[in-house]
Every structure is written in structure tokens, then in C-alpha cells.
PDB file of N, CA and C in Angstrom:
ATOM      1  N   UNK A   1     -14.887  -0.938   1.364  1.00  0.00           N
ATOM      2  CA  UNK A   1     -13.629  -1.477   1.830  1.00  0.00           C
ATOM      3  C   UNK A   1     -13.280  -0.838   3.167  1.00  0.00           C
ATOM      4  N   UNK A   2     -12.904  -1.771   4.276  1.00  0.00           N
ATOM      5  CA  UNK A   2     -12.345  -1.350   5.534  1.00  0.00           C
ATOM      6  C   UNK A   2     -11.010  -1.422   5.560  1.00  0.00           C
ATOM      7  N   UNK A   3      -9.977  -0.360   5.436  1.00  0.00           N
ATOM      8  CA  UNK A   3      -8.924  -0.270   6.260  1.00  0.00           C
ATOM      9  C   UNK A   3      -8.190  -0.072   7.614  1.00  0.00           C
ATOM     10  N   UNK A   4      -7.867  -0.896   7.785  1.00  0.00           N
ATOM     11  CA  UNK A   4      -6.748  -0.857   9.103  1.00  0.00           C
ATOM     12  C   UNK A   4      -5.858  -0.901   9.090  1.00  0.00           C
ATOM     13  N   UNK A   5      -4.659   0.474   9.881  1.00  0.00           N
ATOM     14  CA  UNK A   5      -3.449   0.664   9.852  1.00  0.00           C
ATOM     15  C   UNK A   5      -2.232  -0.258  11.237  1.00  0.00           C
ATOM     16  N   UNK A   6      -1.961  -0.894  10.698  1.00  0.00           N
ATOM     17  CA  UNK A   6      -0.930  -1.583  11.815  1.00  0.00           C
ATOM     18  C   UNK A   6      -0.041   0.164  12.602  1.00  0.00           C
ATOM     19  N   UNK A   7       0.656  -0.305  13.589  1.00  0.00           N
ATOM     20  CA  UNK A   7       1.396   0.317  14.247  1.00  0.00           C
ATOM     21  C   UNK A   7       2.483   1.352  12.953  1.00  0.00           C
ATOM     22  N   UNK A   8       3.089  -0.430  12.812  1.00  0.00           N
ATOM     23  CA  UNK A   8       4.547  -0.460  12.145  1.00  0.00           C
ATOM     24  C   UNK A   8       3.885   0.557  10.824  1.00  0.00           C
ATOM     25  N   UNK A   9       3.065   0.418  10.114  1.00  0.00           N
ATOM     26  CA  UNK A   9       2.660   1.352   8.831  1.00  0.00           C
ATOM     27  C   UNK A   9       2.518   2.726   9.162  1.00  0.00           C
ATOM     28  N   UNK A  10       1.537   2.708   9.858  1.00  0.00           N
ATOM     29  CA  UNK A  10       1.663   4.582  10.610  1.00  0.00           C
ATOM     30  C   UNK A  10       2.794   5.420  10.735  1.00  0.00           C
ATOM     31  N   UNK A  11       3.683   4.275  11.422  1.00  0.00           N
ATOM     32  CA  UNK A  11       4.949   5.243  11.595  1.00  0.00           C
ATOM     33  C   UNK A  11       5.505   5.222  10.544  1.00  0.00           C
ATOM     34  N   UNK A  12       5.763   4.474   9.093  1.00  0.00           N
ATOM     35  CA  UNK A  12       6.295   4.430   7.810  1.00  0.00           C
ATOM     36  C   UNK A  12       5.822   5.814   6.948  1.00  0.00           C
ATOM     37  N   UNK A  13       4.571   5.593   7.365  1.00  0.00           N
ATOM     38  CA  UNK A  13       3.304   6.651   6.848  1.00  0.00           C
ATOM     39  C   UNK A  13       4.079   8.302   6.780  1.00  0.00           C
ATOM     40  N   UNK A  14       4.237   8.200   8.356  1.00  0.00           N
ATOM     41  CA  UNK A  14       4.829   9.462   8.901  1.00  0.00           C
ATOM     42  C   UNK A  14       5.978   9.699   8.019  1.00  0.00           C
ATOM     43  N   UNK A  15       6.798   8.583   8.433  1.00  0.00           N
ATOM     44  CA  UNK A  15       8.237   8.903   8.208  1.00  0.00           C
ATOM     45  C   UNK A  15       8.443   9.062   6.733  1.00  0.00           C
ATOM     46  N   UNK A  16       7.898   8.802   5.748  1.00  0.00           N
ATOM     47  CA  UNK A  16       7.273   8.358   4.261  1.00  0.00           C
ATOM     48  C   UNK A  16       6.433   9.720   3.764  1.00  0.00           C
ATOM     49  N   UNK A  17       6.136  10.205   4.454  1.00  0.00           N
ATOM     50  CA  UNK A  17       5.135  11.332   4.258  1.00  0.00           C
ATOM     51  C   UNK A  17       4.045  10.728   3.411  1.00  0.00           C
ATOM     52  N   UNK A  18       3.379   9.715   3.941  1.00  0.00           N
ATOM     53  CA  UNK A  18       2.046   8.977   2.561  1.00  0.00           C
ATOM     54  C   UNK A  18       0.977   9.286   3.799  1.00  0.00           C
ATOM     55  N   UNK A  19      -0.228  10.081   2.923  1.00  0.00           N
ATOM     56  CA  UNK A  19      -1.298  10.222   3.537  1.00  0.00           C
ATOM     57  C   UNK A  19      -2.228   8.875   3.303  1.00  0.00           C
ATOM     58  N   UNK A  20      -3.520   8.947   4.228  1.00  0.00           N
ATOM     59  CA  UNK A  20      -4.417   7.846   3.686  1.00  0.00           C
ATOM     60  C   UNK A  20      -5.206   7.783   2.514  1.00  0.00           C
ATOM     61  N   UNK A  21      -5.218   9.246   2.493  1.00  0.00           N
ATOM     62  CA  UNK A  21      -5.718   9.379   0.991  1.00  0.00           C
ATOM     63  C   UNK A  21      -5.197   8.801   0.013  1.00  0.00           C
ATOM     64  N   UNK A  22      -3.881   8.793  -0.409  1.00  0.00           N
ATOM     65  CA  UNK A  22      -2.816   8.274  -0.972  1.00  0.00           C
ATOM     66  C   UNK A  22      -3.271   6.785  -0.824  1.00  0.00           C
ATOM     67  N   UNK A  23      -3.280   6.276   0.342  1.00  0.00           N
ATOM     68  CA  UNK A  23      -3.280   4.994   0.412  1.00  0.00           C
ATOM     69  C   UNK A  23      -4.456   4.423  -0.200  1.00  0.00           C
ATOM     70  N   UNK A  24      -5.496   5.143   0.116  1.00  0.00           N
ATOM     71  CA  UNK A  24      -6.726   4.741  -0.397  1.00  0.00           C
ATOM     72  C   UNK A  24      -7.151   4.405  -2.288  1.00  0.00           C
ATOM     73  N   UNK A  25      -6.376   6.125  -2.290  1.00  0.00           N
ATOM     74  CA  UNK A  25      -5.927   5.749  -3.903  1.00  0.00           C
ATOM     75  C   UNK A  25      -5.372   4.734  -4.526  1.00  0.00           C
ATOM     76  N   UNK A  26      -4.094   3.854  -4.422  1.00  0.00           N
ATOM     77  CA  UNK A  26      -3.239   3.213  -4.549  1.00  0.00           C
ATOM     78  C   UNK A  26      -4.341   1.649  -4.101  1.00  0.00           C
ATOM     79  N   UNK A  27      -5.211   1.349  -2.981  1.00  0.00           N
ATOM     80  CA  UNK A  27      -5.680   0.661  -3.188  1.00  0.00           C
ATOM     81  C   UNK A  27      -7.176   0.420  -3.948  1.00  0.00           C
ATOM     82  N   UNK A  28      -7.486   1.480  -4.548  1.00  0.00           N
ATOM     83  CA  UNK A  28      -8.413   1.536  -5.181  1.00  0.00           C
ATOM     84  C   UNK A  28      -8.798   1.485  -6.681  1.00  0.00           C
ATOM     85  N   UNK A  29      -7.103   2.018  -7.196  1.00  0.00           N
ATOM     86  CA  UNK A  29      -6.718   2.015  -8.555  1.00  0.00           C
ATOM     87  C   UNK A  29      -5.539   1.605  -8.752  1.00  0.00           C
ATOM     88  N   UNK A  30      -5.051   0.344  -8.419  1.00  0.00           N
ATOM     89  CA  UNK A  30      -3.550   0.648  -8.453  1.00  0.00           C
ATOM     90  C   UNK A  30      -2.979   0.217  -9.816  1.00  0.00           C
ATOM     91  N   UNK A  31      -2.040   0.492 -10.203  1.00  0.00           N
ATOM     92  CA  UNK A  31      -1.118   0.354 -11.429  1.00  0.00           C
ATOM     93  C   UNK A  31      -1.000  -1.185 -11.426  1.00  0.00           C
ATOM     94  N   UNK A  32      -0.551  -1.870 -10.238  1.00  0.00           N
ATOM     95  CA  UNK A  32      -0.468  -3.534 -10.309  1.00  0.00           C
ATOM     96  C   UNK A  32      -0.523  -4.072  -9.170  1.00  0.00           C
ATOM     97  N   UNK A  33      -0.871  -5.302  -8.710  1.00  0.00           N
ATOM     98  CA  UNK A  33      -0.859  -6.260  -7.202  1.00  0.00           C
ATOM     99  C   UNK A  33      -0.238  -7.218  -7.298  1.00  0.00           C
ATOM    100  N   UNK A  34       0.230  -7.781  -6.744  1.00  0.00           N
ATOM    101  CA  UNK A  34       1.393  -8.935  -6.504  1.00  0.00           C
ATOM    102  C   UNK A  34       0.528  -9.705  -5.219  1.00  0.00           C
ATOM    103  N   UNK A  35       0.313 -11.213  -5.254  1.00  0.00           N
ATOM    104  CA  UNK A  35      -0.137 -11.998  -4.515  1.00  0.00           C
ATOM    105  C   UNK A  35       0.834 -12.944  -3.904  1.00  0.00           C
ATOM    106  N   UNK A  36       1.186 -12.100  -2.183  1.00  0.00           N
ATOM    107  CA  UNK A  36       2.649 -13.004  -2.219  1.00  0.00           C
ATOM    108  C   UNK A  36       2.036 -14.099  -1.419  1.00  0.00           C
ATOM    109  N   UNK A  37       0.846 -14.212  -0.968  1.00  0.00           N
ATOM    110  CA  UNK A  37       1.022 -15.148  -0.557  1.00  0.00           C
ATOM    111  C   UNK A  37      -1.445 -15.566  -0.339  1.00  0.00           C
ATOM    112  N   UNK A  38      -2.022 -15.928  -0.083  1.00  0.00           N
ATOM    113  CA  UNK A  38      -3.645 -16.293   0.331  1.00  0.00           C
ATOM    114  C   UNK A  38      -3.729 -15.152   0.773  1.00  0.00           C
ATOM    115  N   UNK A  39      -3.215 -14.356   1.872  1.00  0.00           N
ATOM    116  CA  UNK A  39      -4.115 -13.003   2.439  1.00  0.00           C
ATOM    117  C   UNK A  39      -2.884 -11.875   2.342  1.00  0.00           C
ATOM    118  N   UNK A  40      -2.035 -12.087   1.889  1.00  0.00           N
ATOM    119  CA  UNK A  40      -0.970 -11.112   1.423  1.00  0.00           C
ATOM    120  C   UNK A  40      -0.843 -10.681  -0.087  1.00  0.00           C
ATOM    121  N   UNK A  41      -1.235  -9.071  -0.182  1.00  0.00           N
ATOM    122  CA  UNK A  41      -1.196  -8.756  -1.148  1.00  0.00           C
ATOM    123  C   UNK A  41      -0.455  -7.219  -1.506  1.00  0.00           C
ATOM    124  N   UNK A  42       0.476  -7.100  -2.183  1.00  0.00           N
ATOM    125  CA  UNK A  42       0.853  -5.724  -2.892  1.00  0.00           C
ATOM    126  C   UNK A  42       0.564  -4.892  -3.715  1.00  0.00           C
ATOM    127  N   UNK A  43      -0.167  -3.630  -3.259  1.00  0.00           N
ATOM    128  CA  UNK A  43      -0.910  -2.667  -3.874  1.00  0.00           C
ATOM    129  C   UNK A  43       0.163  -1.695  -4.845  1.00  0.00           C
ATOM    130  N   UNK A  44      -0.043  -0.995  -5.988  1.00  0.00           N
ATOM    131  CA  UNK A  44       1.300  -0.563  -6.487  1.00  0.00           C
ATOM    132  C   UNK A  44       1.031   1.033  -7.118  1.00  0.00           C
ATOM    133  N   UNK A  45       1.324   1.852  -7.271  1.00  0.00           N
ATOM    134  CA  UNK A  45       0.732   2.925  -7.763  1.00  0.00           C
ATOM    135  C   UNK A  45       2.149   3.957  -8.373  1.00  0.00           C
ATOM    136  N   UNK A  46       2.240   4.376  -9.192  1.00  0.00           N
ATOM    137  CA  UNK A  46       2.910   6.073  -9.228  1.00  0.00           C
ATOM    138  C   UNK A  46       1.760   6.814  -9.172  1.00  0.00           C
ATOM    139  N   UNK A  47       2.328   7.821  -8.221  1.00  0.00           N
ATOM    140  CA  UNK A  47       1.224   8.762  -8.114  1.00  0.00           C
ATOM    141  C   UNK A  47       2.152  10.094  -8.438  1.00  0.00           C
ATOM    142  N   UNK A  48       1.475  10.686  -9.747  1.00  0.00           N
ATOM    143  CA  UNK A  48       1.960  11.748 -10.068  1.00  0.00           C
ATOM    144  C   UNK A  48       2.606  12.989  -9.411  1.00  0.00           C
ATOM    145  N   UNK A  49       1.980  13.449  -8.223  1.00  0.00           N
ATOM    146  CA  UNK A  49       2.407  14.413  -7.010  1.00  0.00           C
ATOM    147  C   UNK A  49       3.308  13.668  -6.175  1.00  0.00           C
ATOM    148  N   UNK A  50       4.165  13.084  -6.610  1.00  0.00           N
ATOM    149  CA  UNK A  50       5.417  12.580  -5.426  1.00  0.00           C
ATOM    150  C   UNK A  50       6.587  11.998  -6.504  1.00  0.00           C
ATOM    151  N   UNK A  51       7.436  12.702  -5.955  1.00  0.00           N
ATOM    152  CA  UNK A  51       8.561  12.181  -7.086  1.00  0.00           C
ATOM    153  C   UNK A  51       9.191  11.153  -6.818  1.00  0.00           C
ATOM    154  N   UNK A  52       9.189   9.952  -5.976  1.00  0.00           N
ATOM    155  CA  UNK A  52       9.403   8.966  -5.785  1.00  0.00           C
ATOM    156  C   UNK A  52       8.847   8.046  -7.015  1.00  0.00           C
ATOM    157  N   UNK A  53       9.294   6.533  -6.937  1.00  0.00           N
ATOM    158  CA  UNK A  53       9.358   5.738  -8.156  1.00  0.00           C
ATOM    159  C   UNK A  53       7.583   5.119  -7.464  1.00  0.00           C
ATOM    160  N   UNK A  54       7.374   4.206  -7.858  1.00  0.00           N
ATOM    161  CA  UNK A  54       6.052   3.592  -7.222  1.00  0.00           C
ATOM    162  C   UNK A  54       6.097   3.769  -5.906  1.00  0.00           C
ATOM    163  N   UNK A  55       4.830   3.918  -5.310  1.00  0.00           N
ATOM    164  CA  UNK A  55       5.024   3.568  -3.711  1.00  0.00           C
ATOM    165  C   UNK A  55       3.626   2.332  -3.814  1.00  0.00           C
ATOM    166  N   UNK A  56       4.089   1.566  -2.547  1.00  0.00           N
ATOM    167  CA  UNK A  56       3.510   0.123  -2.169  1.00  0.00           C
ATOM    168  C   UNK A  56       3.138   0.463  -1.112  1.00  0.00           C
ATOM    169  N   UNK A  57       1.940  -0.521  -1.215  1.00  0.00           N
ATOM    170  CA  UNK A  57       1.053  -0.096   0.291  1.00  0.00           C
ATOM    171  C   UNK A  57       1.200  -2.108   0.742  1.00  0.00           C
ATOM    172  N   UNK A  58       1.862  -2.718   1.681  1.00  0.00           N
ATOM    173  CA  UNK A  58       1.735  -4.344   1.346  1.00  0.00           C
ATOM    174  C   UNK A  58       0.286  -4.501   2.489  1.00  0.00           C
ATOM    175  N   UNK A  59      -0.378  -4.734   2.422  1.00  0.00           N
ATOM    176  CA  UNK A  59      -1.738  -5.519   3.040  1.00  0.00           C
ATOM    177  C   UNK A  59      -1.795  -7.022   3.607  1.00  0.00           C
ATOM    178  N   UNK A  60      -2.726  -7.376   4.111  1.00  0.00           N
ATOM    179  CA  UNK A  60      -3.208  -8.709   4.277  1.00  0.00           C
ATOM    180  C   UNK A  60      -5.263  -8.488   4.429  1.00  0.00           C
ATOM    181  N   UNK A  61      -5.675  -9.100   3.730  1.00  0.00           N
ATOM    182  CA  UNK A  61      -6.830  -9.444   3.674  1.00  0.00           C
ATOM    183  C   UNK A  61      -7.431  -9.828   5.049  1.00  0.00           C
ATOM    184  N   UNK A  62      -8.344  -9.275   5.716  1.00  0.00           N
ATOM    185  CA  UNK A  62      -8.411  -9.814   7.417  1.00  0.00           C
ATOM    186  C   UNK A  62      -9.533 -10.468   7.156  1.00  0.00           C
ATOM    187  N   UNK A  63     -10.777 -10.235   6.188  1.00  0.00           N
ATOM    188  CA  UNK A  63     -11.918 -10.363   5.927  1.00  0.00           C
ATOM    189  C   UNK A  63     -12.273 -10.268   4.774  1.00  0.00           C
ATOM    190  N   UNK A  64     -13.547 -10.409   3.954  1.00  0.00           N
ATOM    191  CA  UNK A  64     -13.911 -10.452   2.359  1.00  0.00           C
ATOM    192  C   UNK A  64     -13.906  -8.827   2.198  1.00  0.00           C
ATOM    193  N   UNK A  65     -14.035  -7.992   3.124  1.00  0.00           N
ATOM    194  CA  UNK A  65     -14.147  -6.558   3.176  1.00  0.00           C
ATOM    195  C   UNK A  65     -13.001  -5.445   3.821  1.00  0.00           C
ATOM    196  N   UNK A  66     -11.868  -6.547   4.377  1.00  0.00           N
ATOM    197  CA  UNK A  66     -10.572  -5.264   5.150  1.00  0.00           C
ATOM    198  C   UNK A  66      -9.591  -5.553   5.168  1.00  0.00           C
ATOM    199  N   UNK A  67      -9.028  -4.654   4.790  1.00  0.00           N
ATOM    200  CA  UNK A  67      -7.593  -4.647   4.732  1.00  0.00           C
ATOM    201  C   UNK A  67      -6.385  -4.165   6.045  1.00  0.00           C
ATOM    202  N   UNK A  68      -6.101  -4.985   6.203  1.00  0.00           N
ATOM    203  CA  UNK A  68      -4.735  -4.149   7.603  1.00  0.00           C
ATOM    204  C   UNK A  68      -3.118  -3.934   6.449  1.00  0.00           C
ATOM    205  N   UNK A  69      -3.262  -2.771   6.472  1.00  0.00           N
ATOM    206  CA  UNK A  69      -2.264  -2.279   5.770  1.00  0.00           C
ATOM    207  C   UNK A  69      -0.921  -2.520   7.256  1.00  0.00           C
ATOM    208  N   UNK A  70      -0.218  -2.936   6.407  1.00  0.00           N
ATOM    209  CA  UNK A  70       1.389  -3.657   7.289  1.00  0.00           C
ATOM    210  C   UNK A  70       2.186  -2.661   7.310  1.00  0.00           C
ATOM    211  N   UNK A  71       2.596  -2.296   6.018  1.00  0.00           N
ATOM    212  CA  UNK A  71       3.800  -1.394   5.617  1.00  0.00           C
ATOM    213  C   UNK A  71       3.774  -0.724   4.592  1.00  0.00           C
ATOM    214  N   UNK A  72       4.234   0.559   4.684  1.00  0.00           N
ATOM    215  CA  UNK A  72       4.026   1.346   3.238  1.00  0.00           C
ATOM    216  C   UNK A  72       5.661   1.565   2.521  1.00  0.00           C
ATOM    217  N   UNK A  73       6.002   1.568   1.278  1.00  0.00           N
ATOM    218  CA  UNK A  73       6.909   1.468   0.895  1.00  0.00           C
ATOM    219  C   UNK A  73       7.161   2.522  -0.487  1.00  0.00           C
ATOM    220  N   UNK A  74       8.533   3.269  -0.251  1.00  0.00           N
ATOM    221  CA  UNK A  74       8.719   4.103  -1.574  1.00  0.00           C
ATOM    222  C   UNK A  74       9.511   3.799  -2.863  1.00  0.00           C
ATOM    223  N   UNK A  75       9.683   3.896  -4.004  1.00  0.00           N
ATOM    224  CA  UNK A  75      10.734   3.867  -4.921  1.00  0.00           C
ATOM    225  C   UNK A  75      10.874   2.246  -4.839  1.00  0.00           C
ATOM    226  N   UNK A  76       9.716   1.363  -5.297  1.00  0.00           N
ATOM    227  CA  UNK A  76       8.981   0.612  -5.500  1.00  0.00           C
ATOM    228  C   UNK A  76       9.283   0.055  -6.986  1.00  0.00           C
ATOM    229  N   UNK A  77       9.916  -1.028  -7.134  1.00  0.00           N
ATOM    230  CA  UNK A  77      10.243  -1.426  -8.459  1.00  0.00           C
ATOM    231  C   UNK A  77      10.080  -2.912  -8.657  1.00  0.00           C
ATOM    232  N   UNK A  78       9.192  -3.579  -9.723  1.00  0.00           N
ATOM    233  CA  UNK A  78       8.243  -4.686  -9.585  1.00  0.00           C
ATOM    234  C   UNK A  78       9.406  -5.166 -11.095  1.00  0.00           C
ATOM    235  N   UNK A  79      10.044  -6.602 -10.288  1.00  0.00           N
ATOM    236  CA  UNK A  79      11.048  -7.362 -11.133  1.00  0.00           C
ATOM    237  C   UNK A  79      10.196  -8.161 -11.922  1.00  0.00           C
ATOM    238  N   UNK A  80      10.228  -8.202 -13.108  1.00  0.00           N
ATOM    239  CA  UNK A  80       9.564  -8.813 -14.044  1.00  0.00           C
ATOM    240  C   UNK A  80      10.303  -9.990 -14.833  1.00  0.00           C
TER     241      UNK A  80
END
């Protein structure tokens, strides 16, 4: 899997304190995905070392192999 970080995510990243590791995790195992749309997809995770509620990584599919991560998101709650 290829990731690519948009602008706008990096600085979320920062400001968010989410490493790529993190991110990588979350898209590699995640708890759940949401398909909002053909190449838009929501990655979902609690990750035990952060006391925040889920954090979301939202993506778009660029290729059968990469992801451009958009925006990363904390305290993450999936309406059922």
C-alpha cells in the first residue's frame, strides 16, 4: 500500500499529534470503514495509547494500490 499525505492532513497530523505510524495502523487494521462515496473511504480505529474516542484517517483511493490521506480526525463517533 502507497500512502500520500495531502497538505491539509499533515498539518491536522501535527496539530492532532497522529504519527504515520498511527496512520498506517488504523489503515491496516481498522476497527471499521465507511464508503462515502467510489474513491472515498473512512478508516476507523481506537488505538489504545491515546485517550481520545476513535481517530479517522478519511482517504480517497488514487489507484488499486494508494491512498492520499485528506484529513485526520479525533473523538470519532460512527452513527449507527
Amino acid at each position: 500500500m502507497d500512502i500520500k499525505y495531502s497538505t491539509h492532513a499533515v498539518d491536522r497530523m501535527l496539530q492532532r499529534k497522529i504519527t504515520t505510524t498511527q496512520i498506517e495502523r488504523i489503515l491496516n487494521d481498522p476497527d471499521g470503514m465507511i464508503h462515502q462515496s467510489k474513491d472515498k473511504i473512512i478508516f476507523y480505529k481506537i488505538l489504545k495509547e491515546r485517550k481520545d474516542n476513535a481517530l479517522a484517517v478519511v482517504t480517497v483511493l488514487r489507484d488499486v494500490d494508494t491512498y492520499e490521506i485528506i484529513t485526520v480526525m479525533i473523538n470519532f463517533e460512527v452513527n449507527k
